[in-house]
Structure formats: C-alpha cells, structure tokens
PDB file of N, CA and C in Angstrom:
ATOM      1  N   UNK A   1      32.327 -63.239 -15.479  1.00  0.00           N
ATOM      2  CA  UNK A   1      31.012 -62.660 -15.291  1.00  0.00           C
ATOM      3  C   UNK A   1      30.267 -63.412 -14.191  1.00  0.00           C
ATOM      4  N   UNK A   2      29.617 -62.921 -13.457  1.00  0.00           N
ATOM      5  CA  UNK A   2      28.592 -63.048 -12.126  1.00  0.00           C
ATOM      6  C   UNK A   2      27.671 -64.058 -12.784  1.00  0.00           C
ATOM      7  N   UNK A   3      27.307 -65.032 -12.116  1.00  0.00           N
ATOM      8  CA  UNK A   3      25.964 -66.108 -12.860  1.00  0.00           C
ATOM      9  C   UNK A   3      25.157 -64.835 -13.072  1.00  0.00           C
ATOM     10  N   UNK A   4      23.586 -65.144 -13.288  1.00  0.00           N
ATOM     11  CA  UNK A   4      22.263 -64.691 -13.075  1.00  0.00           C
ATOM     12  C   UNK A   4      22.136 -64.530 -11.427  1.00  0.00           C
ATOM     13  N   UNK A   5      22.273 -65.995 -10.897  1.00  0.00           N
ATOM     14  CA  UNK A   5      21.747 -66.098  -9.472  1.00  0.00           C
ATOM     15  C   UNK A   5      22.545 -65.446  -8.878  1.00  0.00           C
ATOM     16  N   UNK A   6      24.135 -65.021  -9.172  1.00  0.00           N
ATOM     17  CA  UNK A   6      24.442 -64.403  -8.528  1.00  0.00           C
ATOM     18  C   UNK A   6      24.255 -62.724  -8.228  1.00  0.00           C
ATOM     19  N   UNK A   7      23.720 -62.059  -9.677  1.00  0.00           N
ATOM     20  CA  UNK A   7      23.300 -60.608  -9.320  1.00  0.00           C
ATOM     21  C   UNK A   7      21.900 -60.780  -8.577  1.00  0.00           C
ATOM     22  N   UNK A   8      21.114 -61.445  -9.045  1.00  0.00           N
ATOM     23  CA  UNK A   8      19.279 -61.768  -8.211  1.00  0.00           C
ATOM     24  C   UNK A   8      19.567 -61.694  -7.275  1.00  0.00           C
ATOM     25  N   UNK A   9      20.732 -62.455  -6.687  1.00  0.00           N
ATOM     26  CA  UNK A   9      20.614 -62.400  -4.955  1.00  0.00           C
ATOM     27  C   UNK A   9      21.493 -61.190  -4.308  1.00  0.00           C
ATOM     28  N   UNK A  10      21.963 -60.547  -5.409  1.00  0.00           N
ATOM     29  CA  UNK A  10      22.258 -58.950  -4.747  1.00  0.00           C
ATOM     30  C   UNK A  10      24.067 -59.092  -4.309  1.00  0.00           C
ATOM     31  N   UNK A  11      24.717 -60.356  -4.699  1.00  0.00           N
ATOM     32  CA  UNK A  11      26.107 -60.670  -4.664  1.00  0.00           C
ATOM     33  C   UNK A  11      27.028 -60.015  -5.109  1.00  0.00           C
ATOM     34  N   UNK A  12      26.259 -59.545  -6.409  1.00  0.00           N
ATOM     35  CA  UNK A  12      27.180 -58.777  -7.335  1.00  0.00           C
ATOM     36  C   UNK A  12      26.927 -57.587  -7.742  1.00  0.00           C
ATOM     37  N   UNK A  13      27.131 -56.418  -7.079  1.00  0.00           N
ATOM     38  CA  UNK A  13      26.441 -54.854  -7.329  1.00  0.00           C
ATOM     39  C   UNK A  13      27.483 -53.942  -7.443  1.00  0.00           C
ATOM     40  N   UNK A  14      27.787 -53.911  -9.191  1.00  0.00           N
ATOM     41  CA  UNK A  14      28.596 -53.175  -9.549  1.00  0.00           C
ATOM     42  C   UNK A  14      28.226 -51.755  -9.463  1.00  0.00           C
ATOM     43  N   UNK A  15      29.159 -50.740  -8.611  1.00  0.00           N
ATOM     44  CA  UNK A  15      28.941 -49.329  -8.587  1.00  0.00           C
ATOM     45  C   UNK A  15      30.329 -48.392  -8.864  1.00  0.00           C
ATOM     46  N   UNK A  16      29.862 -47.437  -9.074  1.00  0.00           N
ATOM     47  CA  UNK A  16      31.092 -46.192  -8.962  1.00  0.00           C
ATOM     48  C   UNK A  16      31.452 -45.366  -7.489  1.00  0.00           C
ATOM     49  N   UNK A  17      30.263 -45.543  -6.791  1.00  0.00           N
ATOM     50  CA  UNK A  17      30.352 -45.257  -5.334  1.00  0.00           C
ATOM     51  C   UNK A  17      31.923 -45.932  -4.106  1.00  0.00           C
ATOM     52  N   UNK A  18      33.023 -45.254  -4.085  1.00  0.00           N
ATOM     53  CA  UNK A  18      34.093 -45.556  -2.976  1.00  0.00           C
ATOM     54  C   UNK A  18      33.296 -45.971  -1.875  1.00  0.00           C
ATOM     55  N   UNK A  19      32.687 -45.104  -1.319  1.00  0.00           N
ATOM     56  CA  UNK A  19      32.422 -45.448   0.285  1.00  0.00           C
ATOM     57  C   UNK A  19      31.483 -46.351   0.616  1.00  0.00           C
ATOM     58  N   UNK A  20      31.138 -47.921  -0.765  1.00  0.00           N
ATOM     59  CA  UNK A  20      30.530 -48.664  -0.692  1.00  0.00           C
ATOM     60  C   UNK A  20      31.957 -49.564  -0.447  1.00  0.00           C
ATOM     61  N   UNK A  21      32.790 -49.773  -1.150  1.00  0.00           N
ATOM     62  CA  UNK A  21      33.973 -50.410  -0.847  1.00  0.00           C
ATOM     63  C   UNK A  21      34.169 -51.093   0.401  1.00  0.00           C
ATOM     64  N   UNK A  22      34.072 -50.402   1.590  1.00  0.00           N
ATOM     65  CA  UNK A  22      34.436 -50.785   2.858  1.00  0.00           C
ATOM     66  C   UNK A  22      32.889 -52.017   3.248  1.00  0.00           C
ATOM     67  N   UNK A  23      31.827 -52.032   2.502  1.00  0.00           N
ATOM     68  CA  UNK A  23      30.760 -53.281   2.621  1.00  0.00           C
ATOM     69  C   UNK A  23      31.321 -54.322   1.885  1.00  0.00           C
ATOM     70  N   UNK A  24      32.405 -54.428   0.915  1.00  0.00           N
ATOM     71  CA  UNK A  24      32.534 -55.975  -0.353  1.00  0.00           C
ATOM     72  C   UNK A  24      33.840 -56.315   0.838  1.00  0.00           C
ATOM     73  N   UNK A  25      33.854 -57.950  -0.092  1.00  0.00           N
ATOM     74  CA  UNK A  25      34.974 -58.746  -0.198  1.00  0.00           C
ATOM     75  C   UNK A  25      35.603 -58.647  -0.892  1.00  0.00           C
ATOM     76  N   UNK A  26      35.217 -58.224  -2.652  1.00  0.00           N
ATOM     77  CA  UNK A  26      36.288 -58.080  -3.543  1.00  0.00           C
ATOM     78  C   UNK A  26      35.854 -57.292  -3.800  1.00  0.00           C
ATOM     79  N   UNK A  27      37.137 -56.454  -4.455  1.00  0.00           N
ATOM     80  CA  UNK A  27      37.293 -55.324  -5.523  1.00  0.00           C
ATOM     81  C   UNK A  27      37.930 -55.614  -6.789  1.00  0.00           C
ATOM     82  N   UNK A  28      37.210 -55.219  -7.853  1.00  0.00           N
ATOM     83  CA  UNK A  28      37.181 -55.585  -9.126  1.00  0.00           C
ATOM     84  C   UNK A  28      37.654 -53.686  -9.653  1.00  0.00           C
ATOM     85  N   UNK A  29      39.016 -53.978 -10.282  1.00  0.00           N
ATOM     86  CA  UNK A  29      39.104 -52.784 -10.733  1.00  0.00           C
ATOM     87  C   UNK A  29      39.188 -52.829 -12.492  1.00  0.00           C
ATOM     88  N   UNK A  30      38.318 -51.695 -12.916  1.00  0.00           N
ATOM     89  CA  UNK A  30      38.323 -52.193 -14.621  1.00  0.00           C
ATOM     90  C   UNK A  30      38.014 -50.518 -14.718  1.00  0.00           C
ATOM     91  N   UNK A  31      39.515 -50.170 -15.156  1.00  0.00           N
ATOM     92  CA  UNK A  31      39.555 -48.932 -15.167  1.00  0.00           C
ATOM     93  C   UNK A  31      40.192 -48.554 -17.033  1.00  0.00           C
ATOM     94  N   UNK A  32      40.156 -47.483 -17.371  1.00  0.00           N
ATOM     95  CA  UNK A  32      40.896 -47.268 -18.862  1.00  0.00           C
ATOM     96  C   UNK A  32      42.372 -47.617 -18.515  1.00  0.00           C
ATOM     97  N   UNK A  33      42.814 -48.012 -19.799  1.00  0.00           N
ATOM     98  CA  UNK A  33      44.793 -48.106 -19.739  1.00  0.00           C
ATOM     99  C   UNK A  33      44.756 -47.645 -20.808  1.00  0.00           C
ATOM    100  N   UNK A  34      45.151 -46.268 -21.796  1.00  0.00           N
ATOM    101  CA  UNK A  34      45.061 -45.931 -22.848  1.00  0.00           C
ATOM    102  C   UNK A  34      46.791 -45.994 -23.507  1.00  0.00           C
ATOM    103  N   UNK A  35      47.310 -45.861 -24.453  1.00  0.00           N
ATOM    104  CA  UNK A  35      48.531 -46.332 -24.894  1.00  0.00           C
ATOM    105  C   UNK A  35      49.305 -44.745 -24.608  1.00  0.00           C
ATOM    106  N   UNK A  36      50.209 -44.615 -24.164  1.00  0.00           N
ATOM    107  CA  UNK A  36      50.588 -43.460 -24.107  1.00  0.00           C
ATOM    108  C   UNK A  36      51.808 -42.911 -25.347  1.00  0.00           C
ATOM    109  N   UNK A  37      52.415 -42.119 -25.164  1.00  0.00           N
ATOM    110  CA  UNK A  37      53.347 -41.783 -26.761  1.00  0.00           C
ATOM    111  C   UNK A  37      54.233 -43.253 -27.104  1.00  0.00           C
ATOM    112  N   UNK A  38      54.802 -43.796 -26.326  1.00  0.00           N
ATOM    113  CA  UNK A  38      55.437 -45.010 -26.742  1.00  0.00           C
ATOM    114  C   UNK A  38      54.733 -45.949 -26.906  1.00  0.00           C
ATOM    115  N   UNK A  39      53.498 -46.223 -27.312  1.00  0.00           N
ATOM    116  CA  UNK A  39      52.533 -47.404 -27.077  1.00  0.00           C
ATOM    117  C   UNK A  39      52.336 -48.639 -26.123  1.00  0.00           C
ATOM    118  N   UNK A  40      52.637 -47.535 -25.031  1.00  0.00           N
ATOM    119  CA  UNK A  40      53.095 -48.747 -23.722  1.00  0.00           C
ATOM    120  C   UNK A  40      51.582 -47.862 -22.751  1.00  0.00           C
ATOM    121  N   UNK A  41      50.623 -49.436 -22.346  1.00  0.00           N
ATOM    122  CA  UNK A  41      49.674 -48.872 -21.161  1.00  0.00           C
ATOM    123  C   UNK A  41      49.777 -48.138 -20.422  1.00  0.00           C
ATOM    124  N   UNK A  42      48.853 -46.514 -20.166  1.00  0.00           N
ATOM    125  CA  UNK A  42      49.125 -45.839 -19.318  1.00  0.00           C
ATOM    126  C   UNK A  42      48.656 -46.509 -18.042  1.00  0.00           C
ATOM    127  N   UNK A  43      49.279 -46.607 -16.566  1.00  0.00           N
ATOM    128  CA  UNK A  43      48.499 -46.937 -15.599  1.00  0.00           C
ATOM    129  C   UNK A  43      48.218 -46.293 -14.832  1.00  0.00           C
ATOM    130  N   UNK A  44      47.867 -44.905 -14.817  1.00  0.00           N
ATOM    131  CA  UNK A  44      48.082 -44.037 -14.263  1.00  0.00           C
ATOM    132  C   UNK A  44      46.700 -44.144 -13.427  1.00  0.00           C
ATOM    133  N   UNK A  45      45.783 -44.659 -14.475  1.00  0.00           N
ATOM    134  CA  UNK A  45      43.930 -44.896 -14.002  1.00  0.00           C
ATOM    135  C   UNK A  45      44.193 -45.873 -12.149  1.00  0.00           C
ATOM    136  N   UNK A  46      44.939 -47.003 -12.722  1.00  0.00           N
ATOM    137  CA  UNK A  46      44.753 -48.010 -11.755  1.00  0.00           C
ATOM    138  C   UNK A  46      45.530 -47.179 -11.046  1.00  0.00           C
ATOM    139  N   UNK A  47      46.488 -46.820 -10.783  1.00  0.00           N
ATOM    140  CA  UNK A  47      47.103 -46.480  -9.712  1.00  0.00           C
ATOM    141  C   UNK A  47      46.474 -44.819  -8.564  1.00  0.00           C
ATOM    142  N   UNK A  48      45.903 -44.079  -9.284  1.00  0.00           N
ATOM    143  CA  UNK A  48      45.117 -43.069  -8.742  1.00  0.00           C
ATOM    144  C   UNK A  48      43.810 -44.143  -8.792  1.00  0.00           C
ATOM    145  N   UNK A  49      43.142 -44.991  -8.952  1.00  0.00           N
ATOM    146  CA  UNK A  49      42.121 -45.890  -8.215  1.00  0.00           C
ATOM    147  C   UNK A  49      42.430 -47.057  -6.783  1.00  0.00           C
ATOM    148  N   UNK A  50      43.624 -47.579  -7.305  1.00  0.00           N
ATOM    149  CA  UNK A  50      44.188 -47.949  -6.076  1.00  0.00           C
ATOM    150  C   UNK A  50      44.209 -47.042  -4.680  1.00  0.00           C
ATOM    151  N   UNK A  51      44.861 -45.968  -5.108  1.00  0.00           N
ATOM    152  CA  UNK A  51      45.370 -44.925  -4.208  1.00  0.00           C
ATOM    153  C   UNK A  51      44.106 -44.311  -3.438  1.00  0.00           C
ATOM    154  N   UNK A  52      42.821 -44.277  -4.358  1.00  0.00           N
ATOM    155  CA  UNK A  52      41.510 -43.811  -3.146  1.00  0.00           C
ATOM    156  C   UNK A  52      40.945 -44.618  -2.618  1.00  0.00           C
ATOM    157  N   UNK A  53      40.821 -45.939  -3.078  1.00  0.00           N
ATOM    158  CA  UNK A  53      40.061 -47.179  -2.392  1.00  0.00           C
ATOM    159  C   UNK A  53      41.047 -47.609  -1.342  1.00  0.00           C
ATOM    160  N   UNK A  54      42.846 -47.540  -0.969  1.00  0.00           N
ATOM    161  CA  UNK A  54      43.223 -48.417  -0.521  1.00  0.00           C
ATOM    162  C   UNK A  54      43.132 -47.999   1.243  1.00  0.00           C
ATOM    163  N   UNK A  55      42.403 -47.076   1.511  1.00  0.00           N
ATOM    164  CA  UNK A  55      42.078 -46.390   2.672  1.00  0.00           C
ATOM    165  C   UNK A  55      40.737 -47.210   3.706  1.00  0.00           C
ATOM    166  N   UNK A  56      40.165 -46.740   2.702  1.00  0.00           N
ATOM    167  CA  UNK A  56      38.615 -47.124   2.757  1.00  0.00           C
ATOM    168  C   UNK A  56      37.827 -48.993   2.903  1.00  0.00           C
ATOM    169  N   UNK A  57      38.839 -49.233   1.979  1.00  0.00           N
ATOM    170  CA  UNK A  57      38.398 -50.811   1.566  1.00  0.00           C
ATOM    171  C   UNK A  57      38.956 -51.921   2.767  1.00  0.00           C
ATOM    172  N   UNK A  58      38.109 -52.739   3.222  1.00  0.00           N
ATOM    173  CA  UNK A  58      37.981 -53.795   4.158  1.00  0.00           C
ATOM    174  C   UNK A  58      39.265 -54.575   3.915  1.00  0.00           C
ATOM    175  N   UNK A  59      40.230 -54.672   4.707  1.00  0.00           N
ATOM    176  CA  UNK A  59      41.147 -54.880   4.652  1.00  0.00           C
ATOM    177  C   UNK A  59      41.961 -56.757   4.276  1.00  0.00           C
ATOM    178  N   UNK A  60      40.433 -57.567   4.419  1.00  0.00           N
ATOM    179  CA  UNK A  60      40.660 -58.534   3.886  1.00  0.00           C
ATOM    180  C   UNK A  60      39.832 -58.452   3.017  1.00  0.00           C
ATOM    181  N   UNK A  61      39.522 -58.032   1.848  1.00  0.00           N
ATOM    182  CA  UNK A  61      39.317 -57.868   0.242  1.00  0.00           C
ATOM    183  C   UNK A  61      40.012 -58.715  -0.285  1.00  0.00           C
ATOM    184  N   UNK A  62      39.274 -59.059  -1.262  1.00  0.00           N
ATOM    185  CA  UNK A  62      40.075 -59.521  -2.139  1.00  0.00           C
ATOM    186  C   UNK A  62      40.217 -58.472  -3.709  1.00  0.00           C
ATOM    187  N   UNK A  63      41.532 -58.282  -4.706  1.00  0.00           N
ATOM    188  CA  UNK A  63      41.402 -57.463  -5.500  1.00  0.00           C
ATOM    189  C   UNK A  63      41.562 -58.238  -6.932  1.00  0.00           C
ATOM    190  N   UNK A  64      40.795 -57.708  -8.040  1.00  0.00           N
ATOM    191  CA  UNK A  64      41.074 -57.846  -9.122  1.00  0.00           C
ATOM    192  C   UNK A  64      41.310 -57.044  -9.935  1.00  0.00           C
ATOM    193  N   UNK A  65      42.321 -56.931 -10.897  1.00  0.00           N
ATOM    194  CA  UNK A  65      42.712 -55.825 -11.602  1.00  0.00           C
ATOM    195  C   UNK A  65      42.263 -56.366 -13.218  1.00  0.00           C
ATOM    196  N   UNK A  66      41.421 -56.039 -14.161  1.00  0.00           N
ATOM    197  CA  UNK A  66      40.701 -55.847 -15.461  1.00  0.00           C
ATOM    198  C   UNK A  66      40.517 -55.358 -16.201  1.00  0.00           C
ATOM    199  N   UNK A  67      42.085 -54.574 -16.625  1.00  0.00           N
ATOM    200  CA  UNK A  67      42.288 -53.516 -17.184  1.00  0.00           C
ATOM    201  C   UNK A  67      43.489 -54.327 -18.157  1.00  0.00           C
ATOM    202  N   UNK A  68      43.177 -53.427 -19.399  1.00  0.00           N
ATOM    203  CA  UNK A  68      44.762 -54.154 -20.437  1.00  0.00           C
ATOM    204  C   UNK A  68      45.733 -53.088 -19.920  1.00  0.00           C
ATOM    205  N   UNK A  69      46.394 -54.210 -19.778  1.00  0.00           N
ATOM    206  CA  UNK A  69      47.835 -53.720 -19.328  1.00  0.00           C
ATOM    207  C   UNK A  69      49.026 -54.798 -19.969  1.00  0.00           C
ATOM    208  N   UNK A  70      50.178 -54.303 -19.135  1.00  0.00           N
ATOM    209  CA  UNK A  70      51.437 -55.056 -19.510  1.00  0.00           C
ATOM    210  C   UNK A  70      51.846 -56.335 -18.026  1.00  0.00           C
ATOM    211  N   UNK A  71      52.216 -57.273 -18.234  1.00  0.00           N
ATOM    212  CA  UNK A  71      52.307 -58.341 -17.489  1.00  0.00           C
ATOM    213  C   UNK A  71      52.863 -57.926 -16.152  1.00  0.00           C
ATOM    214  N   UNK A  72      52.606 -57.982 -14.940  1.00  0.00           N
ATOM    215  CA  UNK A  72      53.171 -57.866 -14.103  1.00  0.00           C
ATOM    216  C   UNK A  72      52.924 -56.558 -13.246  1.00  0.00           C
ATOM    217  N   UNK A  73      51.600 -55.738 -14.078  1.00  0.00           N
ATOM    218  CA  UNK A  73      51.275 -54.689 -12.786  1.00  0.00           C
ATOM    219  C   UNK A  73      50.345 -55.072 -11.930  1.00  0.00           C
ATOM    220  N   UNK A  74      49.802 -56.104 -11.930  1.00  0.00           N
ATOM    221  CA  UNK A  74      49.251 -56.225 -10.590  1.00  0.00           C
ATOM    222  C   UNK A  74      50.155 -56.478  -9.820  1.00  0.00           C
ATOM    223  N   UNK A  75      51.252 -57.419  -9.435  1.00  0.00           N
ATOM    224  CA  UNK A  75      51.809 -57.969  -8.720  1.00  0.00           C
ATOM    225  C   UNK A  75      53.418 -56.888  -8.280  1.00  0.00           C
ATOM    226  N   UNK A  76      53.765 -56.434  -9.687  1.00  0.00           N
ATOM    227  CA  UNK A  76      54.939 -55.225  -9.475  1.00  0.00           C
ATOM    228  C   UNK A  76      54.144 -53.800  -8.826  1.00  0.00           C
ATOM    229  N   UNK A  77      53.041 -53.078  -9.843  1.00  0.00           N
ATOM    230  CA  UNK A  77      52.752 -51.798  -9.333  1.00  0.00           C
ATOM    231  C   UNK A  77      51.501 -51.695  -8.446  1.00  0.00           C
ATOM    232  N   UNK A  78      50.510 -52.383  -9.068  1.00  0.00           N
ATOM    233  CA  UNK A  78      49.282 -52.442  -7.748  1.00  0.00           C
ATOM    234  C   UNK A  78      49.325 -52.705  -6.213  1.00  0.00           C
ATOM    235  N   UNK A  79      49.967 -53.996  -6.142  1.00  0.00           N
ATOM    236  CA  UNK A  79      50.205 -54.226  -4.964  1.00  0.00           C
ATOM    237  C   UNK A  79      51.020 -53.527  -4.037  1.00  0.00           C
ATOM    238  N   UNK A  80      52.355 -52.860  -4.929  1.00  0.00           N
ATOM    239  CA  UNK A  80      52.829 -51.911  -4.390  1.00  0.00           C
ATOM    240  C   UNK A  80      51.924 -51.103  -3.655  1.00  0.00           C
ATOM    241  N   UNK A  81      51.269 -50.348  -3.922  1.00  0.00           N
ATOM    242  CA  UNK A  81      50.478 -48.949  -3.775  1.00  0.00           C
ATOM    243  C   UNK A  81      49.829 -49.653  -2.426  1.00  0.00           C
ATOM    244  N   UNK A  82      49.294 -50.446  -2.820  1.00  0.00           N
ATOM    245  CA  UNK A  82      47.871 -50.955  -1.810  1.00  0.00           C
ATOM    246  C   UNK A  82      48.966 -51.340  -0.385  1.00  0.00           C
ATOM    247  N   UNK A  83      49.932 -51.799  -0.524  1.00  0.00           N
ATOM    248  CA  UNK A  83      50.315 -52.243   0.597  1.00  0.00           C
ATOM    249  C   UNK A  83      51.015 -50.832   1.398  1.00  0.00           C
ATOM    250  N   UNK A  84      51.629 -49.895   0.518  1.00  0.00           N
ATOM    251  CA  UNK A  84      51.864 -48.905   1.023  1.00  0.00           C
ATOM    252  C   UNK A  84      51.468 -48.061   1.403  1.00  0.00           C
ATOM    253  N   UNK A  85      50.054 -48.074   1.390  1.00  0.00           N
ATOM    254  CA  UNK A  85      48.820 -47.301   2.221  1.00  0.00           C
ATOM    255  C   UNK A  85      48.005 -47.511   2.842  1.00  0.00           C
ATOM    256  N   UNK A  86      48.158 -49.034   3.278  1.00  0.00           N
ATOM    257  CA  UNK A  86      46.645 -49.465   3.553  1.00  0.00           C
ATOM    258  C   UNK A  86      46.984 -49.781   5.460  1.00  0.00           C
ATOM    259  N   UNK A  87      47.957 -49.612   5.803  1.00  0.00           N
ATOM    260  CA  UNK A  87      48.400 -49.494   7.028  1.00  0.00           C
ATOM    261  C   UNK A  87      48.977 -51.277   7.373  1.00  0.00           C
TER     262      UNK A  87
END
C-alpha cells in the first residue's frame, strides 16, 4: 500500500482509465482470477489486460501483477504477452 504522503502528493492515482497508462512508471495489475472447472486460476483477466495496456504503456514501466494466481504467471505467461507486443 502507497504511504499517506504518497497519495497527497498525487504519486499514487489509482484508475481504470488505459490511456492514462502511457503517463506512470508502474503498472499495478489487480485484476479477478476466478477458479475455473478444475479449480485452477482463470488468467484469462490478466492476460486480455496485459494485451490492451501492452501497446499504450511507457515502455520503461515497471509491472506488478496482484492477482491470486498459480506460481509462475508473471514470469511464464505475463511477460510472455507483454514482450510479444510491446515492439
């Protein structure tokens, strides 16, 4: 979580707005992962969120992914995506 001082001074301005993306340094993604028939995280959220921000977003970002999931999709499936679109 953001201090105090850090939302007061306007550091930390969580929105739903994409085409603010291309103004941050980081992207914080905290999207649903709901269990699907096998009780395994759907990621279907992060990866269609990846897939519209990875256009748009300032290309030295930094990303965080904040979603329950299973070990290893940031680094196996997120990064995938992002690197495969982002030119």
């Amino acid at each position: 979580m953001p201090s105090r001082e850090q939302v007061d001074a306007g550091r930390f301005q969580p929105s739903t707005d994409y085409a603010r993306v291309k103004e941050v340094e980081a992207v914080l993604i905290c999207v649903p992962t709901p269990l699907n028939k096998n009780r395994e995280p759907d990621i279907s959220y992060i990866i269609k969120t990846a897939r519209a921000l990875r256009r748009i977003c300032n290309p030295a970002a930094w990303w965080w992914l904040e979603s329950t999931t299973y070990p290893g999709t940031t680094d196996e499936d997120l990064l995938k995506v992002l690197e495969e679109g982002s030119g």
